[in-house]
N, C-alpha and C. Protein backbone atom coordinates (compact mmCIF):
# COMPACT_ATOMS: atom_id res chain seq x y z
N UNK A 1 -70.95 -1.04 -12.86
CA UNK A 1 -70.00 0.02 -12.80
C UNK A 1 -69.09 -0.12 -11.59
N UNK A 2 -69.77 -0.48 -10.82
CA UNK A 2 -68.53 -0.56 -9.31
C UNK A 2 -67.61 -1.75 -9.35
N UNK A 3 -68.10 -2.54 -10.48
CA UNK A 3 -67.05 -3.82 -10.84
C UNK A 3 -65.97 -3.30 -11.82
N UNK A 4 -65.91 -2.28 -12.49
CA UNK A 4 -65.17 -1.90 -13.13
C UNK A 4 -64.52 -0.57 -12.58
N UNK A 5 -64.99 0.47 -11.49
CA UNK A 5 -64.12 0.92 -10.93
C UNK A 5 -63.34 0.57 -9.56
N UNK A 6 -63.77 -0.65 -9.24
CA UNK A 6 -62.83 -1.69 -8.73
C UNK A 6 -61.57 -1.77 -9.14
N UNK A 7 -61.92 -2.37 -10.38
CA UNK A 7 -60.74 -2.90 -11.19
C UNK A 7 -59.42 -1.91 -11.23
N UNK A 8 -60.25 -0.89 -11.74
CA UNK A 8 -59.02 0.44 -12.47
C UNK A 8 -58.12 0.89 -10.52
N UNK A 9 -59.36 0.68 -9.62
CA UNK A 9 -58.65 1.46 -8.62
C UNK A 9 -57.55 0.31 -8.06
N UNK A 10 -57.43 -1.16 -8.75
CA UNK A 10 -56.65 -2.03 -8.06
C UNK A 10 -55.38 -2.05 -8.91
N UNK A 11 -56.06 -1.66 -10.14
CA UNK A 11 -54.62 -1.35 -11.35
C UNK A 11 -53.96 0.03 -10.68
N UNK A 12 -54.47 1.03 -10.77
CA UNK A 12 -53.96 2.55 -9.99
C UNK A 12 -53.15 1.79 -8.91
N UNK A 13 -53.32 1.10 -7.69
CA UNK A 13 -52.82 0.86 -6.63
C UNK A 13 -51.80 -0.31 -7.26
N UNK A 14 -51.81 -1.15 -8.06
CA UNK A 14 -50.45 -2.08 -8.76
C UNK A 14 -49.56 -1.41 -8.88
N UNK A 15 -50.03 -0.37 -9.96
CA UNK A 15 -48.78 0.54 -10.31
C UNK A 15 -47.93 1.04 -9.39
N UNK A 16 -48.83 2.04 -8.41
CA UNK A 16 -48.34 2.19 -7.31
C UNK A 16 -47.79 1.67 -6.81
N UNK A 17 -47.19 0.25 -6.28
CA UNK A 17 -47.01 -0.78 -5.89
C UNK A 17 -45.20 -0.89 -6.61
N UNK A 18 -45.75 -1.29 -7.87
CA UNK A 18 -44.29 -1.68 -8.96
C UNK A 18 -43.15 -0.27 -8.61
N UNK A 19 -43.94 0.64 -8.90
CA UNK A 19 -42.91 2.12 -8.76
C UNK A 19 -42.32 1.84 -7.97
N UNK A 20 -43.35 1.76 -6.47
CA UNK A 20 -42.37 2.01 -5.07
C UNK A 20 -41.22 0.83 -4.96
N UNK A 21 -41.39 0.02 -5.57
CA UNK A 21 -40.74 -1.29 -5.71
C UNK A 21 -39.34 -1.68 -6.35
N UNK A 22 -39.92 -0.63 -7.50
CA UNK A 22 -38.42 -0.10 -8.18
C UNK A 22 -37.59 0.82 -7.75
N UNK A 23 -38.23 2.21 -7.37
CA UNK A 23 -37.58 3.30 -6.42
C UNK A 23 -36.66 2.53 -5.28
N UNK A 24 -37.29 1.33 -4.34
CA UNK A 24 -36.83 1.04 -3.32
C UNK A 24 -35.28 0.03 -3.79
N UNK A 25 -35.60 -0.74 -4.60
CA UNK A 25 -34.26 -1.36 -5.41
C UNK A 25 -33.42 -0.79 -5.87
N UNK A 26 -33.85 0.66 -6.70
CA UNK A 26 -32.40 1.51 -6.72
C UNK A 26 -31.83 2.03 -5.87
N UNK A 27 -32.57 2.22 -4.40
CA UNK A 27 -32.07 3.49 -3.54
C UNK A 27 -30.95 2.03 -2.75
N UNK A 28 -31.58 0.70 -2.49
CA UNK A 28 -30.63 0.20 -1.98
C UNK A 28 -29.40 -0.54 -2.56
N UNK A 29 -29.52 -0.74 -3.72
CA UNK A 29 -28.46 -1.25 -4.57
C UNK A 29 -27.44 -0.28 -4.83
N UNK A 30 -27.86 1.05 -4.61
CA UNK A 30 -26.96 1.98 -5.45
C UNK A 30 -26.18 1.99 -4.00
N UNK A 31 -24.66 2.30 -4.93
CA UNK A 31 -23.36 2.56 -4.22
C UNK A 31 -23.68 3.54 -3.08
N UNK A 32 -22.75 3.24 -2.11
CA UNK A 32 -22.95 4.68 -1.18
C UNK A 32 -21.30 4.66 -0.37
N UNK A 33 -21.42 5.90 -0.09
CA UNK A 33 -19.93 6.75 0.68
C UNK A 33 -18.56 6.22 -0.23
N UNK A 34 -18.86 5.76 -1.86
CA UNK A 34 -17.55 5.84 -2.80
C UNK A 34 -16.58 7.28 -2.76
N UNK A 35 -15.62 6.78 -2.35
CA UNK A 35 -14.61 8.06 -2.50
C UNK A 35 -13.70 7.56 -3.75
N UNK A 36 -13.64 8.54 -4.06
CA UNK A 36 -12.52 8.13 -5.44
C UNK A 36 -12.85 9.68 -6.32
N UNK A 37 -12.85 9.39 -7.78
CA UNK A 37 -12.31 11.31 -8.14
C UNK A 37 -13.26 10.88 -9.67
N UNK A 38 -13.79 12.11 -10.37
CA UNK A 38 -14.67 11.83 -11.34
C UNK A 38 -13.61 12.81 -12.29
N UNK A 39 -13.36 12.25 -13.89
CA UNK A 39 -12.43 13.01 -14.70
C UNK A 39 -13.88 13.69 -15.89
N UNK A 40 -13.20 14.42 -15.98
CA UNK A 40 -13.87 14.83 -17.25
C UNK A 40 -13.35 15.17 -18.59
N UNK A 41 -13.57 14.57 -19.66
CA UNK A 41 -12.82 14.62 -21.01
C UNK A 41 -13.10 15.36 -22.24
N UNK A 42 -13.02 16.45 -22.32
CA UNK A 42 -13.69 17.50 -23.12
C UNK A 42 -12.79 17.50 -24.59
N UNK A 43 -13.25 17.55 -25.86
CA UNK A 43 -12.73 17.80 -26.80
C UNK A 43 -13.73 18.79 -27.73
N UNK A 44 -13.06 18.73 -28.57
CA UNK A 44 -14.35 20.04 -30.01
C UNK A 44 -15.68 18.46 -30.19
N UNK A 45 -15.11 17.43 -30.27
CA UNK A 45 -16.30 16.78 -30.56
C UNK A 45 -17.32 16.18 -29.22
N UNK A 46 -17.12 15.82 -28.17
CA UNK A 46 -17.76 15.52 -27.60
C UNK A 46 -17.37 15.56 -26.14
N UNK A 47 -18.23 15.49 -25.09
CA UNK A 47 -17.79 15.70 -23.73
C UNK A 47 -18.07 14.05 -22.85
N UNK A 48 -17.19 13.63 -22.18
CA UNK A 48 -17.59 12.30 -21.24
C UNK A 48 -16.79 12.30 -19.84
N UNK A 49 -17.56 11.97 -18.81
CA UNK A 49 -17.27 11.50 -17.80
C UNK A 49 -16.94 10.60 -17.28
N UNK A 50 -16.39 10.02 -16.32
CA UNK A 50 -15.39 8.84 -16.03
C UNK A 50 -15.39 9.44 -14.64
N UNK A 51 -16.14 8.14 -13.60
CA UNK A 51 -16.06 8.09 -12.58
C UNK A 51 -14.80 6.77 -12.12
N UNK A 52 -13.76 7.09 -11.18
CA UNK A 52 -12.97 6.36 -10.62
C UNK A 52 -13.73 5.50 -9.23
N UNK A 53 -14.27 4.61 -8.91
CA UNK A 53 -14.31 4.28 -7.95
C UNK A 53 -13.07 3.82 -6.80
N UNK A 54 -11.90 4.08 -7.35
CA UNK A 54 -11.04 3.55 -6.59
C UNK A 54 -10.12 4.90 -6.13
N UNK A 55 -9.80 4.89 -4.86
CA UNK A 55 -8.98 6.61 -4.52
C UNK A 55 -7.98 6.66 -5.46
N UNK A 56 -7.19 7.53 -5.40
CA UNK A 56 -5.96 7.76 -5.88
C UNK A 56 -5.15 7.58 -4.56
N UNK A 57 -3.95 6.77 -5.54
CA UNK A 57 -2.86 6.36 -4.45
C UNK A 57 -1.94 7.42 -4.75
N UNK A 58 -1.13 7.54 -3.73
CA UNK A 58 0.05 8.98 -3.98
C UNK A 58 1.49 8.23 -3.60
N UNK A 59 1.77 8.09 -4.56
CA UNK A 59 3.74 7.64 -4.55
C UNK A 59 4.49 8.09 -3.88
N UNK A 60 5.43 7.58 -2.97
CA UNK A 60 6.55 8.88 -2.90
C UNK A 60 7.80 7.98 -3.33
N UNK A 61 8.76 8.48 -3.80
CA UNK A 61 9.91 8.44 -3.64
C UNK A 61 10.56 6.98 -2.35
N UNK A 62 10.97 5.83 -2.76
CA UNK A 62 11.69 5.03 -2.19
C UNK A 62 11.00 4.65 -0.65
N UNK A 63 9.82 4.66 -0.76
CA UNK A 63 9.13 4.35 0.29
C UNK A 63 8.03 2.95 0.00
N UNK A 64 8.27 2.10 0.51
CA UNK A 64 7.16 1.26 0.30
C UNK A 64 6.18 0.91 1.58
N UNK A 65 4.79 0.37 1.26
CA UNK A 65 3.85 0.19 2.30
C UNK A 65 3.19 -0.91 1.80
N UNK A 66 3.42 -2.09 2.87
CA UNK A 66 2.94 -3.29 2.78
C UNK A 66 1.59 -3.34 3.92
N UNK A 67 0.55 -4.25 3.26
CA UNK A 67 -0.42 -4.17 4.48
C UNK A 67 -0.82 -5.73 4.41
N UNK A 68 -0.17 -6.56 4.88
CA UNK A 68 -0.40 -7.67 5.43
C UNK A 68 -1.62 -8.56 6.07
N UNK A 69 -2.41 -9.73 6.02
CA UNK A 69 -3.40 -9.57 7.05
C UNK A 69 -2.90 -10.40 7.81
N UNK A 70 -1.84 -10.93 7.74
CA UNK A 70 -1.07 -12.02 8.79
C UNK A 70 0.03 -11.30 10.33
N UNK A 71 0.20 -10.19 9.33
CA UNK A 71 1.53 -9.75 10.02
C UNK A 71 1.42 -8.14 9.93
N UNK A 72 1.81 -7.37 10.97
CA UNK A 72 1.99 -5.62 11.49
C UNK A 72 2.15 -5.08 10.19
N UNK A 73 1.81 -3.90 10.26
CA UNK A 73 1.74 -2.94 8.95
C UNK A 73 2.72 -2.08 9.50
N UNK A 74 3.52 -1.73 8.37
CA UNK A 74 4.85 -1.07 8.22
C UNK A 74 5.15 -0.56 7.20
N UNK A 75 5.86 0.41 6.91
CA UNK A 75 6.26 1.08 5.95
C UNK A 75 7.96 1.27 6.11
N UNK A 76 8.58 1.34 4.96
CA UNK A 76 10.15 1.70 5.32
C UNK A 76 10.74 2.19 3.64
N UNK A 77 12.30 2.67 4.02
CA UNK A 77 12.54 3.39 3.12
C UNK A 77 13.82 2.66 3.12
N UNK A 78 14.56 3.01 2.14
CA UNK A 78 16.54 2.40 2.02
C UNK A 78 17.03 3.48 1.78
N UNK A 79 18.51 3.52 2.02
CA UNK A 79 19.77 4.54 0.77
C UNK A 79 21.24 3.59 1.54
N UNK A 80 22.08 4.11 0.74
CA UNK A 80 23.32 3.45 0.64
C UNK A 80 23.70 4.99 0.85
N UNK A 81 25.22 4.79 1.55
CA UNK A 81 26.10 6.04 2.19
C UNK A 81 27.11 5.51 2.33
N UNK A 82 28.22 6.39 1.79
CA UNK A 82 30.23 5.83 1.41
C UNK A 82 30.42 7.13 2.01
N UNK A 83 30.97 6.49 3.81
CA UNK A 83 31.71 7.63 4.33
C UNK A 83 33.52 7.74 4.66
N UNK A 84 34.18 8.08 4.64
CA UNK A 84 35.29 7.98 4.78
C UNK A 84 35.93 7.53 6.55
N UNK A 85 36.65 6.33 6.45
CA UNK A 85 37.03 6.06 7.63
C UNK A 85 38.82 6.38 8.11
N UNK A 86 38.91 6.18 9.54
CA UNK A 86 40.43 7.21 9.61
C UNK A 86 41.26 6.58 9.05
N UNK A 87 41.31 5.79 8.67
CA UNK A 87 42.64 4.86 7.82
C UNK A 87 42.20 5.13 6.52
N UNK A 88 41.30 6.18 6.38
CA UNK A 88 41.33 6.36 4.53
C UNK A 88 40.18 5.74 3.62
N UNK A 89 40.10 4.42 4.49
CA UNK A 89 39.24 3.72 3.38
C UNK A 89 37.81 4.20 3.51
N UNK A 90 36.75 3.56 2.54
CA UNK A 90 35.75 3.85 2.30
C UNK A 90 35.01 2.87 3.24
N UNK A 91 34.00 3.25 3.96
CA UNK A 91 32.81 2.72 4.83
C UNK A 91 31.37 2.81 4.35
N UNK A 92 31.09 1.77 3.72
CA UNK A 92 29.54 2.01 3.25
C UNK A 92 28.95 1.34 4.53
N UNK A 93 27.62 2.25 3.99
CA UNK A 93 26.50 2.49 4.94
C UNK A 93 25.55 1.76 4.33
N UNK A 94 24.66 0.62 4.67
CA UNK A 94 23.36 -0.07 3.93
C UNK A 94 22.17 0.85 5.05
N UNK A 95 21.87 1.20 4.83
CA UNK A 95 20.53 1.71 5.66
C UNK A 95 19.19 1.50 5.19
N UNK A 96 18.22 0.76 6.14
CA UNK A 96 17.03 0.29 5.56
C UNK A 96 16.07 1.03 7.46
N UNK A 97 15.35 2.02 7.04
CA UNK A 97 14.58 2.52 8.25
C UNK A 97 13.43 2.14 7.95
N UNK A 98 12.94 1.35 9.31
CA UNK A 98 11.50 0.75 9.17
C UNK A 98 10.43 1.37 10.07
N UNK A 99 9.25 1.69 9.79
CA UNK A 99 8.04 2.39 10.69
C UNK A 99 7.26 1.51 11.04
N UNK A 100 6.87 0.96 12.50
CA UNK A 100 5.95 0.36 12.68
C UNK A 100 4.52 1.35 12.74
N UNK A 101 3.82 0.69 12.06
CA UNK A 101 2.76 1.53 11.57
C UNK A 101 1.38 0.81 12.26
N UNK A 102 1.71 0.13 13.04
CA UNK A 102 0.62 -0.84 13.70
C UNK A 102 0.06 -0.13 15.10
N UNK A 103 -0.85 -0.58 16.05
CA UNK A 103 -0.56 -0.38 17.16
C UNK A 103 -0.15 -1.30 17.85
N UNK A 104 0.62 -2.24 17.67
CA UNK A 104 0.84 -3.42 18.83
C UNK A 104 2.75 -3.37 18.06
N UNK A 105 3.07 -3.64 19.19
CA UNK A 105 4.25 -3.95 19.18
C UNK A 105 5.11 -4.69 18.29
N UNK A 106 6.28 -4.73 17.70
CA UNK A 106 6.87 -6.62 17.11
C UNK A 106 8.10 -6.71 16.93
N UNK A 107 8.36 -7.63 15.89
CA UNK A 107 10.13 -7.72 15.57
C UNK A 107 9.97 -7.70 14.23
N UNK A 108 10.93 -7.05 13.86
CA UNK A 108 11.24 -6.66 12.32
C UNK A 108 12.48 -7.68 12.23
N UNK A 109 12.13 -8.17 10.87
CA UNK A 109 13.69 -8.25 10.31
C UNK A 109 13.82 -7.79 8.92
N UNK A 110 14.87 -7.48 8.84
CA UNK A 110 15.60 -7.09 7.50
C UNK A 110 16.77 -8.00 7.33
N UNK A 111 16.18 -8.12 5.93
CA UNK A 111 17.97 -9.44 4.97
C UNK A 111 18.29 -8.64 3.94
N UNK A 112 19.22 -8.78 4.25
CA UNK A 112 20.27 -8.09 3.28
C UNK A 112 21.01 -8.73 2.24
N UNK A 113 20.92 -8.33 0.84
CA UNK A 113 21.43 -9.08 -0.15
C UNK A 113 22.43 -8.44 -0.93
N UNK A 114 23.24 -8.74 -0.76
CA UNK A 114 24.97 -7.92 -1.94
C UNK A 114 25.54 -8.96 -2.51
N UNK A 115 25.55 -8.58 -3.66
CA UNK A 115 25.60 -9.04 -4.91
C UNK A 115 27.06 -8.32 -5.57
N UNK A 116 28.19 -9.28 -5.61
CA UNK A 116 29.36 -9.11 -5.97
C UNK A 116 29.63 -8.84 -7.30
N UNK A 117 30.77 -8.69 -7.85
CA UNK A 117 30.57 -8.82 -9.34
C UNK A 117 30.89 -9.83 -10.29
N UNK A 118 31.35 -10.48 -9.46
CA UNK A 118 31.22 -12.46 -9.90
C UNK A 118 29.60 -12.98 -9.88
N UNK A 119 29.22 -12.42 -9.40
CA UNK A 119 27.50 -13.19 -9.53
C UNK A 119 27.26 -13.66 -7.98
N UNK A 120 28.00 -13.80 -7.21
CA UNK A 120 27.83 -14.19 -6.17
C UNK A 120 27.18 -13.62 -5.22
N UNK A 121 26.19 -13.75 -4.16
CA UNK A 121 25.19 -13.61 -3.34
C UNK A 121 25.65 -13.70 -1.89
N UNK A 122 25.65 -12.44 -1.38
CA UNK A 122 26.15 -12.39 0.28
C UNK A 122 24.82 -12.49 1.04
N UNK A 123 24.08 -12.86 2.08
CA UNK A 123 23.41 -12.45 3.07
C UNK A 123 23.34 -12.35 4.55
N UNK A 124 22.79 -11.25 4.97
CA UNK A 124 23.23 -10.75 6.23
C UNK A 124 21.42 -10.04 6.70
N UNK A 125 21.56 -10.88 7.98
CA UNK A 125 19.78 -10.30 8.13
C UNK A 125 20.47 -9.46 9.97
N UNK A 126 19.07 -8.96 10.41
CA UNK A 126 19.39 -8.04 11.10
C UNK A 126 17.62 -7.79 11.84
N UNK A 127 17.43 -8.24 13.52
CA UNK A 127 15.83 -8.48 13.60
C UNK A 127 16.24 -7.15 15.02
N UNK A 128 15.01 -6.53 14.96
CA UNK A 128 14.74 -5.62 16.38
C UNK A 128 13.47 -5.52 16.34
N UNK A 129 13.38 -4.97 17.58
CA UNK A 129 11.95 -4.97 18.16
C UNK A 129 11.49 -3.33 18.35
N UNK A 130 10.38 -3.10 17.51
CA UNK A 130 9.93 -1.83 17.46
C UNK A 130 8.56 -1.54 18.29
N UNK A 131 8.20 -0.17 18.90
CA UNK A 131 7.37 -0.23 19.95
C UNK A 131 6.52 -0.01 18.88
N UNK A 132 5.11 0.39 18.67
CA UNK A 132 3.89 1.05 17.97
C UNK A 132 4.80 2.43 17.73
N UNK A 133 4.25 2.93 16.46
CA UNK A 133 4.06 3.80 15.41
C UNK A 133 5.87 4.74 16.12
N UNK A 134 6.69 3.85 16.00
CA UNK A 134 7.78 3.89 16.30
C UNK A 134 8.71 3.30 15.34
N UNK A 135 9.97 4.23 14.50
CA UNK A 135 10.68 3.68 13.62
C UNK A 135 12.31 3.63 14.48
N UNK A 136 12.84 2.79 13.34
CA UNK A 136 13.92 2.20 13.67
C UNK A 136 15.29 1.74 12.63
N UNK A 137 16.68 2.14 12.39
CA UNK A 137 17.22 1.78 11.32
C UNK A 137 17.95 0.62 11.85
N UNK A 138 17.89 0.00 10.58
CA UNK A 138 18.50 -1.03 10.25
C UNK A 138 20.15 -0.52 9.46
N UNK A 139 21.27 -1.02 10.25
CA UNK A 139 22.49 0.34 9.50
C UNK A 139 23.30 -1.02 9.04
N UNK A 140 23.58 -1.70 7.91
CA UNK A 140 24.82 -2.70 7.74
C UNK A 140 25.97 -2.15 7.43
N UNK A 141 27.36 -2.02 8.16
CA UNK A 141 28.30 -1.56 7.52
C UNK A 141 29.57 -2.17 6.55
N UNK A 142 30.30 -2.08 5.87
CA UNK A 142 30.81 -2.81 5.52
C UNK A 142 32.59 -1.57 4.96
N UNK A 143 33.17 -2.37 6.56
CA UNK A 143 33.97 -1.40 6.30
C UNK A 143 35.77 -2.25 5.48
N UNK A 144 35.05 -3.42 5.11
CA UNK A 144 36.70 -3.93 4.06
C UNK A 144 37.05 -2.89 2.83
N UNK A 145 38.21 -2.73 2.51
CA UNK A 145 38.80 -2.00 1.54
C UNK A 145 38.60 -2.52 0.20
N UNK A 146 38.59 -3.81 -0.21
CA UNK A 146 39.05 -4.47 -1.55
C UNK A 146 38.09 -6.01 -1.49
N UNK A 147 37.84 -6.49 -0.17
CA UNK A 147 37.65 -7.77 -0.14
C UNK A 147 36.55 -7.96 -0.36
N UNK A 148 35.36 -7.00 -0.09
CA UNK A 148 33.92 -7.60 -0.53
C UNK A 148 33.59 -5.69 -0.95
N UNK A 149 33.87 -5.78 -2.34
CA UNK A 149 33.29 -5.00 -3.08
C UNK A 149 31.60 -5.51 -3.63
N UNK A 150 30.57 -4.20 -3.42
CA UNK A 150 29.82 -5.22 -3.64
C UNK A 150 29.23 -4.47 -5.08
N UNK A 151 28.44 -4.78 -6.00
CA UNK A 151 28.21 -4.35 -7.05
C UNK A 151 26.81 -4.16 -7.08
N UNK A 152 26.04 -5.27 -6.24
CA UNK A 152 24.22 -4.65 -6.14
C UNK A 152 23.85 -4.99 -4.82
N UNK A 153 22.97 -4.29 -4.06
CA UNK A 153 22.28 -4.34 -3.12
C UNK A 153 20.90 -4.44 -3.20
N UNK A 154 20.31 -5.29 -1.94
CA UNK A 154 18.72 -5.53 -2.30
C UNK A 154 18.28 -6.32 -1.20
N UNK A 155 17.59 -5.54 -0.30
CA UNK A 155 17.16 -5.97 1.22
C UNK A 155 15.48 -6.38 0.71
N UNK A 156 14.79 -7.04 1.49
CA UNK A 156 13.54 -7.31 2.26
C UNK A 156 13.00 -6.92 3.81
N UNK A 157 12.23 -6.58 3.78
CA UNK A 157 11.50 -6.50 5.57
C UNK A 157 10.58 -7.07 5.86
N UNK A 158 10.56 -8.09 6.74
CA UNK A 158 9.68 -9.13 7.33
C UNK A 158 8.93 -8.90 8.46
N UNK A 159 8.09 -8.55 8.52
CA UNK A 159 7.25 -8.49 9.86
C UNK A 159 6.99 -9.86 10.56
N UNK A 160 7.84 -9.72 11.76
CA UNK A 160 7.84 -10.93 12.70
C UNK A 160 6.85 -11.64 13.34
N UNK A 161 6.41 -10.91 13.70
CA UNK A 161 5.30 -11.00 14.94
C UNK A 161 4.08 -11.22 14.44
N UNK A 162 2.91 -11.95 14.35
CA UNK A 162 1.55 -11.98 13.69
C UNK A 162 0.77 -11.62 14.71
N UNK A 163 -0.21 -10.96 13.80
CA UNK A 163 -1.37 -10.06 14.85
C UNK A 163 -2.45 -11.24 15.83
């Protein structure tokens, strides 16, 4: 008899064993501190959940944010502006404002691309040096009357400086 409640008390203690074994593999495999948003999809026939592991990104309006691992993180925005100059004519404004979004210092550049209505390709770049979490515009003007009408515009921003 003590050979057989041996046995059972070494099976009791296996088990024991496998559980804690499994408990311990889920607690460390499973995900931890996921932020992101859980949806829920309800209809007359059935209900399901849908976990996002990934956040939600929030858009805005003519703003872009590049995050580089070579080069400063920055964000910047554009608009175009036709102001009137004293001789009458029209003065466009290219404006491209850039945020250094880093903490270390650098040089920005911005190139500028206008696009005629022949097909033809102007460029004009434009580099400054921005302190940390300090913005800065980039203003191209273009104050000819007739001679360089331009028909499309389309800049880039280059982060100069590598971390």
């Amino acid at each position: 008899m003590e050979v057989n409640n041996k046995r059972v008390l070494e099976a009791f203690l296996g088990l024991i064993l496998i559980i804690l074994l499994v408990i311990m593999i889920i607690l460390l495999t499973a995900p931890k501190n996921l932020t992101g948003s859980s949806t829920t999809i309800t209809n007359s026939f059935n209900t399901n959940n849908y976990y996002n592991a990934y956040p939600t990104i929030k858009h805005y309006p003519y703003t872009k944010t590049y995050y580089k691992k070579d080069y400063l993180d920055y964000d910047y925005h554009a608009c175009k502006k036709t102001l009137k100059g004293i001789l009458g004519n029209s003065i466009e404004h290219y404006i491209v404002y850039v945020r250094n979004q880093d903490y270390k210092p650098g040089y920005f550049k911005v190139k500028y691309y206008f696009t005629d209505y022949y097909g033809n390709t102007k460029t004009e770049t434009m580099t400054y040096y921005i302190k940390p979490k300090q913005g800065k515009e980039f203003i191209y003007k273009n104050i000819y009357k007739d001679k360089y009408k331009f028909h499309d515009w389309d800049y880039e921003v280059i982060s100069r400086t590598s971390v």
